[in-house]
C-alpha atoms as a PDB file:
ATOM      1  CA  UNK A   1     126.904 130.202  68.708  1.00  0.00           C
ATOM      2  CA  UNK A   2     128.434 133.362  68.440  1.00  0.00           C
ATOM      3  CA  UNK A   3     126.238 134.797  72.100  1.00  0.00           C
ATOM      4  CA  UNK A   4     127.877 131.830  73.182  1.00  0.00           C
ATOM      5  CA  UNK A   5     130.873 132.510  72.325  1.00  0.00           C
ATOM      6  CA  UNK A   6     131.201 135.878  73.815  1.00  0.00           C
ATOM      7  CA  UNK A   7     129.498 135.165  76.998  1.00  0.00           C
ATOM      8  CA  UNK A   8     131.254 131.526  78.101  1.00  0.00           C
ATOM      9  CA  UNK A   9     133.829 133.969  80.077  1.00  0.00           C
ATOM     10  CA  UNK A  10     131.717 134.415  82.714  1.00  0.00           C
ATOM     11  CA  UNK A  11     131.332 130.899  83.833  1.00  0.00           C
ATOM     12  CA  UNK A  12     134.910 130.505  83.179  1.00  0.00           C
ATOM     13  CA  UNK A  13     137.596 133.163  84.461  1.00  0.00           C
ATOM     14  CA  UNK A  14     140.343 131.624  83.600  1.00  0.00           C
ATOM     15  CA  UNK A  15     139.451 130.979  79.979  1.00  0.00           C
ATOM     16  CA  UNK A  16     142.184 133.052  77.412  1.00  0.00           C
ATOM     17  CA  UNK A  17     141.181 131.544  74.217  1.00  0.00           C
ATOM     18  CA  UNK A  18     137.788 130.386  72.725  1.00  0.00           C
ATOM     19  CA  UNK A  19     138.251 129.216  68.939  1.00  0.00           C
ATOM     20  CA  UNK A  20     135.306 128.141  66.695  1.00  0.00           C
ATOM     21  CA  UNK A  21     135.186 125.988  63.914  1.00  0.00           C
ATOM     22  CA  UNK A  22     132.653 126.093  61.483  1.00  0.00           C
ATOM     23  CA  UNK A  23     132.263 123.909  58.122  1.00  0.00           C
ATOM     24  CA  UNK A  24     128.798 123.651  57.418  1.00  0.00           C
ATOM     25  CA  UNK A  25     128.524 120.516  55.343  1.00  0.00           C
ATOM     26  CA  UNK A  26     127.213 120.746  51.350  1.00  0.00           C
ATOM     27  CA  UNK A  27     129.357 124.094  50.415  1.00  0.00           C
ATOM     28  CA  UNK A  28     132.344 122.480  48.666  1.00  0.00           C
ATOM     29  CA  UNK A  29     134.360 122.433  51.325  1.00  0.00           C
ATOM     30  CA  UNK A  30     136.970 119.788  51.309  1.00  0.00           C
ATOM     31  CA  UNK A  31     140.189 119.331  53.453  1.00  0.00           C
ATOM     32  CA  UNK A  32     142.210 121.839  51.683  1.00  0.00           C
ATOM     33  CA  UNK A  33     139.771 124.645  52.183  1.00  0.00           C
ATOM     34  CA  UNK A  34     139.106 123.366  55.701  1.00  0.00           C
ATOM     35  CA  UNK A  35     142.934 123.671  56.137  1.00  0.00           C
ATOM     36  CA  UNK A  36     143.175 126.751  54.274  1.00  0.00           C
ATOM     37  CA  UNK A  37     141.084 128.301  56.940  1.00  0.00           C
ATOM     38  CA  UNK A  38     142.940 127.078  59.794  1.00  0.00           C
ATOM     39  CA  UNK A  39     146.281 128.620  58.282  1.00  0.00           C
ATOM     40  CA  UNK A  40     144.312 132.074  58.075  1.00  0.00           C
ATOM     41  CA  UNK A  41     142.646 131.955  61.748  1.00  0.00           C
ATOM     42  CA  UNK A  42     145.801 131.272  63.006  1.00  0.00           C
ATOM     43  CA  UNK A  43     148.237 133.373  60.872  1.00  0.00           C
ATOM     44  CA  UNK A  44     145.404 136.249  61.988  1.00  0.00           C
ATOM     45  CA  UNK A  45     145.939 135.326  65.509  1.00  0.00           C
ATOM     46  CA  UNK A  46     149.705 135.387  65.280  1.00  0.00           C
ATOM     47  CA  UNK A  47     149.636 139.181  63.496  1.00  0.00           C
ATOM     48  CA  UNK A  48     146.807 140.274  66.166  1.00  0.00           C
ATOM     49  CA  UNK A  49     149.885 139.125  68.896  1.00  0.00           C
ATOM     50  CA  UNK A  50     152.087 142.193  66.946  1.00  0.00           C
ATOM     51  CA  UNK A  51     154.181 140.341  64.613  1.00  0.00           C
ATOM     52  CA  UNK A  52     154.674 140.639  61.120  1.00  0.00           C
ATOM     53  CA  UNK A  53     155.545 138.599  57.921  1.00  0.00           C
ATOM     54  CA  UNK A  54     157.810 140.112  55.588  1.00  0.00           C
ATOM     55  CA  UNK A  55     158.629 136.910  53.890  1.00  0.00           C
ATOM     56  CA  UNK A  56     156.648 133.250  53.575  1.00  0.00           C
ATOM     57  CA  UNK A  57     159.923 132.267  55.461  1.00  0.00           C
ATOM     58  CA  UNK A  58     158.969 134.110  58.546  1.00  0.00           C
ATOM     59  CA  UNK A  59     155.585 132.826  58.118  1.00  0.00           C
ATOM     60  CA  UNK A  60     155.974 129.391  58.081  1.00  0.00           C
ATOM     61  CA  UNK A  61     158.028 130.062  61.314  1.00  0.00           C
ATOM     62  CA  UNK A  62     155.327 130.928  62.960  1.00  0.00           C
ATOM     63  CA  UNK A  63     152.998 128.848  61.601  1.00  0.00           C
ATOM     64  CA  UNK A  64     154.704 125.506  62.496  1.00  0.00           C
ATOM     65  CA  UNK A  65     154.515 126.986  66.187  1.00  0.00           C
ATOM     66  CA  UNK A  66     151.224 128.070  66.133  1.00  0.00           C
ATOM     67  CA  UNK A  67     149.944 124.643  64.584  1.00  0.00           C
ATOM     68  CA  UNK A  68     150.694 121.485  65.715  1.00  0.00           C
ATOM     69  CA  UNK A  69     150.529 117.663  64.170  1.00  0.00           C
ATOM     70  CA  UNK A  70     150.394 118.928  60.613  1.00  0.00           C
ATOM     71  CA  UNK A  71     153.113 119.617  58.024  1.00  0.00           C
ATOM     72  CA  UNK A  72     153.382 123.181  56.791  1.00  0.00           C
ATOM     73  CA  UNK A  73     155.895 124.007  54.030  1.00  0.00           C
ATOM     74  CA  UNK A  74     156.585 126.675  50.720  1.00  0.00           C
ATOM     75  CA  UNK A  75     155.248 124.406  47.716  1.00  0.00           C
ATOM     76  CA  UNK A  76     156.685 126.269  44.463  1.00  0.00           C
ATOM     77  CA  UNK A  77     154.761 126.204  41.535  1.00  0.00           C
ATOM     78  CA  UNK A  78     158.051 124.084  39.709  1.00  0.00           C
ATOM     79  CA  UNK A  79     157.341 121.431  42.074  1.00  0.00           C
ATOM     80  CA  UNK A  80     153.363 121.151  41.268  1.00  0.00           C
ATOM     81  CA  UNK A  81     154.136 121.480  37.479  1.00  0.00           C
ATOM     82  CA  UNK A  82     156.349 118.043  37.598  1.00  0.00           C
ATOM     83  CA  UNK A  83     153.828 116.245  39.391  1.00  0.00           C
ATOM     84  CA  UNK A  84     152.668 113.234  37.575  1.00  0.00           C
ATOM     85  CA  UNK A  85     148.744 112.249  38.502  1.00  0.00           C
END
């Protein structure tokens, strides 16, 4: 896939972005780690561009721009102690 990958631009010149999503099935690999990874490709992507996080603040920012149709937010760890299951 990766060959692929890195030779798709020459069928298609105006192509800027090619993203590849891989979860091979049977590895423990749920929603959150599926979502986890998403968050990292794209926070990667965002610092690649030349910015930089100083604070989760500034993170999220970008985040919520870079990734639509999802909810990102800080969770403390206050907020998952009180949660009743």
């Amino acid at each position: 896939m990766f060959y692929v990958m890195a030779k798709v631009h020459w069928d298609y010149k105006s192509l800027q972005r090619v993203v590849w999503n891989y979860s091979e099935k049977g590895h423990g690999k749920g929603a959150p780690d599926s979502m986890g990874g998403v968050l990292k490709i794209a926070a990667d992507r965002i610092v690649a561009e030349g910015n930089d996080f100083p604070n989760i603040d500034l993170l999220i920012s970008h985040l919520q721009i870079q990734i639509s149709g999802g909810m990102i937010m800080e969770v403390h760890e206050s907020g998952i102690l009180r949660r009743n299951y």
